[in-house]
PDB file of N, CA and C in Angstrom:
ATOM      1  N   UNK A   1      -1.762 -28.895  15.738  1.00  0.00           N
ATOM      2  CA  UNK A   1      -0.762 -28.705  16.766  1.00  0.00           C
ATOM      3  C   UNK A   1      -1.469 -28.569  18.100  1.00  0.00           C
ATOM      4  N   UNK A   2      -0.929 -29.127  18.923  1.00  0.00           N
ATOM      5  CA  UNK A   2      -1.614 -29.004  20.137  1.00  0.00           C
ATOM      6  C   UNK A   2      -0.259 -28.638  21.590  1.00  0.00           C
ATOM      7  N   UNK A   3      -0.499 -27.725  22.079  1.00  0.00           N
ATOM      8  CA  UNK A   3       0.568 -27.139  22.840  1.00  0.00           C
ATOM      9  C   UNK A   3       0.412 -27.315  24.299  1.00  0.00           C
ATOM     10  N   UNK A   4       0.675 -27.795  25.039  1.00  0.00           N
ATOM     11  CA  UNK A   4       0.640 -28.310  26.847  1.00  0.00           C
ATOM     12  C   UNK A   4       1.256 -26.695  27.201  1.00  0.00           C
ATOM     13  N   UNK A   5       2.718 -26.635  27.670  1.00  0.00           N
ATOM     14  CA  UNK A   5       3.691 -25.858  27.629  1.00  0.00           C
ATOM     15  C   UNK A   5       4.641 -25.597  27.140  1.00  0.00           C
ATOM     16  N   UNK A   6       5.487 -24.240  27.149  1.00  0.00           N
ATOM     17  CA  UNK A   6       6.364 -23.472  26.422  1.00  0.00           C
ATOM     18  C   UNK A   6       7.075 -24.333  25.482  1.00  0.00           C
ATOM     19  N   UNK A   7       7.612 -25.683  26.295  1.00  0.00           N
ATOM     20  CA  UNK A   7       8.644 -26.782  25.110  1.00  0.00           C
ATOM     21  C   UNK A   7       8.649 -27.980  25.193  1.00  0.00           C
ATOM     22  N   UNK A   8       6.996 -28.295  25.016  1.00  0.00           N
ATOM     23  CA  UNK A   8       6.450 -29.473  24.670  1.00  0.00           C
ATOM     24  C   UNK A   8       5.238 -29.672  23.506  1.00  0.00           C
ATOM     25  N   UNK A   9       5.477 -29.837  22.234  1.00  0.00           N
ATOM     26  CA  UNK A   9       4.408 -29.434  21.682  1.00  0.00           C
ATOM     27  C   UNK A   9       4.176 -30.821  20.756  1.00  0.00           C
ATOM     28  N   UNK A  10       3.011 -30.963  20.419  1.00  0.00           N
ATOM     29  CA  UNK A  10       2.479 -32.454  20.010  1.00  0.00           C
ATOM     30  C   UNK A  10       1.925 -32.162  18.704  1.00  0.00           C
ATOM     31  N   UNK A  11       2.172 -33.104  17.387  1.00  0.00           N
ATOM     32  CA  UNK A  11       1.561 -32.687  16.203  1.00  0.00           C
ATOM     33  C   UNK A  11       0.818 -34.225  16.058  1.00  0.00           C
ATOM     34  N   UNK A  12      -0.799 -33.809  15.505  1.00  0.00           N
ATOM     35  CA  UNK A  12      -1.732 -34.707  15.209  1.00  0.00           C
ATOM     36  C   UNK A  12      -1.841 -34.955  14.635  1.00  0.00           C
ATOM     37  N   UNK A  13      -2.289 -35.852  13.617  1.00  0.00           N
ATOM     38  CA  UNK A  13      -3.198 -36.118  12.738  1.00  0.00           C
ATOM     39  C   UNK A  13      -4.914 -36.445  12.577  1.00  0.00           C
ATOM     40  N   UNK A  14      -5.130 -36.914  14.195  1.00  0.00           N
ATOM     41  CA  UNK A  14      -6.530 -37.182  13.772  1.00  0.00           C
ATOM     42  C   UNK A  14      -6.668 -37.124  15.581  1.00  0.00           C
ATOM     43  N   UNK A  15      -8.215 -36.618  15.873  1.00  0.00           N
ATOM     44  CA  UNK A  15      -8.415 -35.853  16.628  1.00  0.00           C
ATOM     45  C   UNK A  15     -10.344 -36.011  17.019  1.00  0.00           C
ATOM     46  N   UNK A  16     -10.171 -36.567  18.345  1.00  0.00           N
ATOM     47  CA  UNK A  16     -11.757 -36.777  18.656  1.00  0.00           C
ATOM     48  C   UNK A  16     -11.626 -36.226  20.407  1.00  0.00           C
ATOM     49  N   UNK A  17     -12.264 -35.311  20.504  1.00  0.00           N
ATOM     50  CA  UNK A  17     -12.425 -34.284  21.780  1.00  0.00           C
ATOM     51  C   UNK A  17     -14.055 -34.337  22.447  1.00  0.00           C
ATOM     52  N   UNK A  18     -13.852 -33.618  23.345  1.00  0.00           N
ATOM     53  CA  UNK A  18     -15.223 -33.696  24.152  1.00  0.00           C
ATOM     54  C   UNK A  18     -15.208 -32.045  24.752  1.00  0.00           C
ATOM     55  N   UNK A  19     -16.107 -31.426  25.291  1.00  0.00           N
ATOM     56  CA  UNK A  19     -16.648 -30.043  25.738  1.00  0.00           C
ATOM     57  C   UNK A  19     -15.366 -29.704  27.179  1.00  0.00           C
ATOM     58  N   UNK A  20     -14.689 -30.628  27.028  1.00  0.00           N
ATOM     59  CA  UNK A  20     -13.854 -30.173  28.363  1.00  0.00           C
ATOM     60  C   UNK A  20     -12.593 -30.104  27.922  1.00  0.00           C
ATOM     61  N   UNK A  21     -12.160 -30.876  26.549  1.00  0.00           N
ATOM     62  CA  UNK A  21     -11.119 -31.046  25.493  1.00  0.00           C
ATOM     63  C   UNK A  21      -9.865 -31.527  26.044  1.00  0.00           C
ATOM     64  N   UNK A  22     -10.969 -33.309  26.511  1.00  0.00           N
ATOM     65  CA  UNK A  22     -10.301 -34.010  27.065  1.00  0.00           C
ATOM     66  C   UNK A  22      -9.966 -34.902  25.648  1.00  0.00           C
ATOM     67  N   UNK A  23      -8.777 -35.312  24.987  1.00  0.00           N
ATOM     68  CA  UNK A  23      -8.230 -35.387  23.347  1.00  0.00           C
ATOM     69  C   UNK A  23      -8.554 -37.045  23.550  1.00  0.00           C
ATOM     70  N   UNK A  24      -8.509 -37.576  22.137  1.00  0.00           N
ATOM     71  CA  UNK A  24      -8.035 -38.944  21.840  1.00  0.00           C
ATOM     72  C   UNK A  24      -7.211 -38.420  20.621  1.00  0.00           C
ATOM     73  N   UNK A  25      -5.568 -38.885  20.817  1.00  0.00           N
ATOM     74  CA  UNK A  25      -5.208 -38.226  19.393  1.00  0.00           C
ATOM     75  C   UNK A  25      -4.387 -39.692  19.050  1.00  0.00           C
ATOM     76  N   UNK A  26      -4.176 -39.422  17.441  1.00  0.00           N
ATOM     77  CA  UNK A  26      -3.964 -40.109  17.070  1.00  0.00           C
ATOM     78  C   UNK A  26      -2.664 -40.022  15.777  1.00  0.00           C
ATOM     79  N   UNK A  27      -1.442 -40.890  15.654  1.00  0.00           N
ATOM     80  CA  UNK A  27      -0.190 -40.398  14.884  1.00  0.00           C
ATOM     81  C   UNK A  27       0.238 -39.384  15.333  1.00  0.00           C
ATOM     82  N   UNK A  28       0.716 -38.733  16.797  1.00  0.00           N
ATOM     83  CA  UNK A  28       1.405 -38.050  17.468  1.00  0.00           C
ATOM     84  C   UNK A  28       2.734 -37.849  17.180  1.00  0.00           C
ATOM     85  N   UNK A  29       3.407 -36.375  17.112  1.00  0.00           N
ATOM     86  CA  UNK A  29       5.052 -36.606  16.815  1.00  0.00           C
ATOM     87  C   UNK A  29       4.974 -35.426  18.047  1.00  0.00           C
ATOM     88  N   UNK A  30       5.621 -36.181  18.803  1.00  0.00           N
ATOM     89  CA  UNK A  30       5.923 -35.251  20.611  1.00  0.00           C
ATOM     90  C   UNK A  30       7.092 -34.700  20.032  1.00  0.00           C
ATOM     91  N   UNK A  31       7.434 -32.968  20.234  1.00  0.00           N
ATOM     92  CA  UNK A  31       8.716 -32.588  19.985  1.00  0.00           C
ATOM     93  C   UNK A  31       8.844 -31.743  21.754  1.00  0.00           C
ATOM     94  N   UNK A  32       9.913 -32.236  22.443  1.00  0.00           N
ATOM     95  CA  UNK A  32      10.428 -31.426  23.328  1.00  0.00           C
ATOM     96  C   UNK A  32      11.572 -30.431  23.102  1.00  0.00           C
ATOM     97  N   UNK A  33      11.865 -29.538  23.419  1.00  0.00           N
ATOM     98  CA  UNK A  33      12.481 -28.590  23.247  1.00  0.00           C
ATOM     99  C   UNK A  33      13.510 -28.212  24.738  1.00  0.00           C
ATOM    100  N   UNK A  34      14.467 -28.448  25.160  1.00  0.00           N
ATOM    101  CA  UNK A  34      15.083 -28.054  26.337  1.00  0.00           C
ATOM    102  C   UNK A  34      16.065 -26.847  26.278  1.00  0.00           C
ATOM    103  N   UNK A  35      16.510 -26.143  27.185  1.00  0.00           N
ATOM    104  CA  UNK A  35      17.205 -24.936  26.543  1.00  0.00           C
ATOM    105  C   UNK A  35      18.237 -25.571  28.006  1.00  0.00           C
ATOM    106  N   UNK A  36      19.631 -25.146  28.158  1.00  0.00           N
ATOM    107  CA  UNK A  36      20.385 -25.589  29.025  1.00  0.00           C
ATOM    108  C   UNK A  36      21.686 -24.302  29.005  1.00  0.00           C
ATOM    109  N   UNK A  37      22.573 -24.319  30.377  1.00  0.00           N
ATOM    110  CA  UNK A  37      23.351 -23.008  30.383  1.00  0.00           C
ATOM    111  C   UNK A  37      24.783 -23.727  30.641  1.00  0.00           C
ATOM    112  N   UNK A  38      25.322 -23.433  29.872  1.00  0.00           N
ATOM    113  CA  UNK A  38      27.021 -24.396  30.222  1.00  0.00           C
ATOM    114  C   UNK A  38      27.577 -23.198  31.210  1.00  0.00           C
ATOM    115  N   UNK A  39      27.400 -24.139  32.224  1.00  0.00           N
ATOM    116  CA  UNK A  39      28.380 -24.093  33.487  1.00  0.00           C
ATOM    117  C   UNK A  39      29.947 -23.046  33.071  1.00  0.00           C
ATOM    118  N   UNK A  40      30.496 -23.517  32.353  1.00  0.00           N
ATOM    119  CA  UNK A  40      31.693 -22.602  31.653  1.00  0.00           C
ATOM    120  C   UNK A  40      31.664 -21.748  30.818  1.00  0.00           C
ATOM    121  N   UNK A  41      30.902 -21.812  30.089  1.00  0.00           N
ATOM    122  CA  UNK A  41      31.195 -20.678  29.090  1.00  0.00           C
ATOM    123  C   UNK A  41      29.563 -20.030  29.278  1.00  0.00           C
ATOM    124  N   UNK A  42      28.467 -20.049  29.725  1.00  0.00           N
ATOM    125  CA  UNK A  42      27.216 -19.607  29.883  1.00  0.00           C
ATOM    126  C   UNK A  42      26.725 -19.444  28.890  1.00  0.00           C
ATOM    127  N   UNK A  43      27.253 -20.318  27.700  1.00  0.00           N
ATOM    128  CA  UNK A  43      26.014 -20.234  26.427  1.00  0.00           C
ATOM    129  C   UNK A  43      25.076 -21.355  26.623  1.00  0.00           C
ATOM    130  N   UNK A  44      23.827 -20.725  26.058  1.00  0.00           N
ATOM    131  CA  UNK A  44      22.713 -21.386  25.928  1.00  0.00           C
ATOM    132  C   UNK A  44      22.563 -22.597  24.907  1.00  0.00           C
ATOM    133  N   UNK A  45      22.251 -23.516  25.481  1.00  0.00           N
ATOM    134  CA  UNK A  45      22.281 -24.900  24.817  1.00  0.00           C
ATOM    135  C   UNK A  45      21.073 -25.572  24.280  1.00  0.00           C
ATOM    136  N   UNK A  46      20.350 -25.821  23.480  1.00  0.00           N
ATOM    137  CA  UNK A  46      19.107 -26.131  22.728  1.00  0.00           C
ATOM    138  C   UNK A  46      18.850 -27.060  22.061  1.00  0.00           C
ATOM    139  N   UNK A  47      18.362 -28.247  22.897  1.00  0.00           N
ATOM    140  CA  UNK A  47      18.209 -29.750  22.624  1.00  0.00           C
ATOM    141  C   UNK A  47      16.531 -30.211  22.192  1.00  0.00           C
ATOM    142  N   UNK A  48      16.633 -30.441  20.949  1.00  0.00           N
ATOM    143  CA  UNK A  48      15.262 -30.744  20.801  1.00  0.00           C
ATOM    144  C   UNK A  48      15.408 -32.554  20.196  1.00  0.00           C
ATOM    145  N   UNK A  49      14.193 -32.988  21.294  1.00  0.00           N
ATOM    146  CA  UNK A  49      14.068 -34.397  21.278  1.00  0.00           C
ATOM    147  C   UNK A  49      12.428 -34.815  20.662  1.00  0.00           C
ATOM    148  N   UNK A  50      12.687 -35.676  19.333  1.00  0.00           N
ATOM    149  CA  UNK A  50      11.090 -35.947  18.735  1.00  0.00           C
ATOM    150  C   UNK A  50      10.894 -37.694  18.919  1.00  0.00           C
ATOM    151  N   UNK A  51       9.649 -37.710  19.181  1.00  0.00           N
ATOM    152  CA  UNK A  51       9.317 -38.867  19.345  1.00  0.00           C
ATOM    153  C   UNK A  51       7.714 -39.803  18.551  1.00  0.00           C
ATOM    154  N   UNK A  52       7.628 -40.502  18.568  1.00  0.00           N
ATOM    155  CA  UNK A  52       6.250 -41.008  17.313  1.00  0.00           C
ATOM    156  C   UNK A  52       5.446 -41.525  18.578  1.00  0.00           C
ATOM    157  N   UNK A  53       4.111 -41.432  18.935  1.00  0.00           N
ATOM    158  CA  UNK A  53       3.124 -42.206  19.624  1.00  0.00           C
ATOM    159  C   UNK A  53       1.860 -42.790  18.986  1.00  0.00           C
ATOM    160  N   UNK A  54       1.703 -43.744  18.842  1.00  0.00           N
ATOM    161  CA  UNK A  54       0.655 -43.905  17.719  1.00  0.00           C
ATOM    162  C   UNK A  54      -0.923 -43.868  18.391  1.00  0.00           C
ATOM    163  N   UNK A  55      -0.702 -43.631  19.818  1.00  0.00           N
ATOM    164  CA  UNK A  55      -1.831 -43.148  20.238  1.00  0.00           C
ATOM    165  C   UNK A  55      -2.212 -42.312  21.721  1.00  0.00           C
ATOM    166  N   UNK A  56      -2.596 -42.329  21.647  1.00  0.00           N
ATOM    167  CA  UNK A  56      -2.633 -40.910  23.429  1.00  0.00           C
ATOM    168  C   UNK A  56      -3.465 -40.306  23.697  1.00  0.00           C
ATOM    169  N   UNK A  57      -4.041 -40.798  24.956  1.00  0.00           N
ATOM    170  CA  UNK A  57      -5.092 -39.373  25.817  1.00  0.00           C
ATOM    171  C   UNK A  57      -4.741 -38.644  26.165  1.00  0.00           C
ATOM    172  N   UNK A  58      -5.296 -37.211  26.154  1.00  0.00           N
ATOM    173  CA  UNK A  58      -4.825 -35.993  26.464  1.00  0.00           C
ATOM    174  C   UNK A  58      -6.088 -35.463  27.508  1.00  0.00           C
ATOM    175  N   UNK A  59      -5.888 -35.248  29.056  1.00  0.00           N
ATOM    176  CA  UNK A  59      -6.684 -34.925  29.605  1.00  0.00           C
ATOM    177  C   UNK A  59      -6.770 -33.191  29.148  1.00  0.00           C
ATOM    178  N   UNK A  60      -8.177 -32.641  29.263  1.00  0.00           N
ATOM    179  CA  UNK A  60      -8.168 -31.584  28.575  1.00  0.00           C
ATOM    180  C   UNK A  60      -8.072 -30.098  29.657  1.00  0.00           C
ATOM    181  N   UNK A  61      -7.975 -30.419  31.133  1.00  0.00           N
ATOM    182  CA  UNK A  61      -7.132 -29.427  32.198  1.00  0.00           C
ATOM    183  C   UNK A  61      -5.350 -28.817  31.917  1.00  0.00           C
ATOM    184  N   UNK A  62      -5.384 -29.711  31.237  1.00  0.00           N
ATOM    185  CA  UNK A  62      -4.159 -29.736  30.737  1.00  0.00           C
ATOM    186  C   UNK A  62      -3.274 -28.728  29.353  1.00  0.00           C
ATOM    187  N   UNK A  63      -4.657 -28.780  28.518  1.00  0.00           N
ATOM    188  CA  UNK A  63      -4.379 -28.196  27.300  1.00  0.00           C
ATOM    189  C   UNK A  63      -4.520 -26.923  27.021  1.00  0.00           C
ATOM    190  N   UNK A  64      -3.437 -26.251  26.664  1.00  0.00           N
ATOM    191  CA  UNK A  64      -3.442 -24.337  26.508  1.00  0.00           C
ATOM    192  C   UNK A  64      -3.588 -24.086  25.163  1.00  0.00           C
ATOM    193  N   UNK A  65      -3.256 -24.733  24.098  1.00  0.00           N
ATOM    194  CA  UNK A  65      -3.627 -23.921  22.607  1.00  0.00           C
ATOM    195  C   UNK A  65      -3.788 -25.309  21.836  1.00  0.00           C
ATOM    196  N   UNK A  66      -4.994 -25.153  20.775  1.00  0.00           N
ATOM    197  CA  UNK A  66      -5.007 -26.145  20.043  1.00  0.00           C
ATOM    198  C   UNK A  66      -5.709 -25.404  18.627  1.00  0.00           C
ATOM    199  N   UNK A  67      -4.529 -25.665  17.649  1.00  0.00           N
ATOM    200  CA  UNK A  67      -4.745 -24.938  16.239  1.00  0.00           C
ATOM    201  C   UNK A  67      -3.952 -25.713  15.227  1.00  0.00           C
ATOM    202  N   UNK A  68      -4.758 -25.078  14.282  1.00  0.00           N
ATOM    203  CA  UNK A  68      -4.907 -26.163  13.021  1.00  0.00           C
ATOM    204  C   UNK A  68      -3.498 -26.019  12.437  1.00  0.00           C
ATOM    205  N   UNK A  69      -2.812 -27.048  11.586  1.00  0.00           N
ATOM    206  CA  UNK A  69      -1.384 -26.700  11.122  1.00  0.00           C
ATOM    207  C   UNK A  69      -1.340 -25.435  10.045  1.00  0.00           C
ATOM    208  N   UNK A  70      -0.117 -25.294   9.998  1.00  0.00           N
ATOM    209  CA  UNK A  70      -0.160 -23.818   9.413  1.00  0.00           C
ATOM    210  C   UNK A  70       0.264 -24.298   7.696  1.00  0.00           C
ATOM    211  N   UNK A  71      -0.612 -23.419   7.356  1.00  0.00           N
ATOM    212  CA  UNK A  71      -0.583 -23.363   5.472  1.00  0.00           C
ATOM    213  C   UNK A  71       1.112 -23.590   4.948  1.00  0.00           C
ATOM    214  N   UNK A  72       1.721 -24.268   4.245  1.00  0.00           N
ATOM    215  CA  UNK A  72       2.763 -24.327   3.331  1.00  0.00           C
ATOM    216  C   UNK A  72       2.446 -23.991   1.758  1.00  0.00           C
ATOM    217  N   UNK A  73       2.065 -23.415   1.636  1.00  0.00           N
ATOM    218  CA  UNK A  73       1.985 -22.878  -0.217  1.00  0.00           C
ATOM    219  C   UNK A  73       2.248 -21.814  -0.719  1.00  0.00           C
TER     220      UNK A  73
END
């Protein structure tokens, strides 16, 4: 998993970095997350949009958390 900000978060599969952890990633699933306030009734609205990239640089000024996927067993 690799996390930019609060509701943008990117899942990898394969992963070649450098000392500044500037990324080459590879089989990307981008999930955005938007939160929104209805005008009328002021409930909170929570739109999450996923997308496939089969490849992407990630400049590494950019990057705040990068950790391994979490155990399922």
């Amino acid at each position: 998993m690799l996390q930019q900000h609060s509701e943008f978060i990117l899942y990898v599969h394969s992963i070649a970095y450098d000392q500044h952890l500037n990324m080459i990633l590879g089989d990307v699933e981008e999930v955005v997350t938007t939160v929104e306030i209805d005008d009328e009734t002021y409930e909170e609205i929570v739109r999450t949009t996923k997308r496939t990239i089969p490849f992407l640089f990630v400049r590494g000024d950019g990057v705040i958390l990068v950790s391994p996927p979490l155990r399922t067993a």
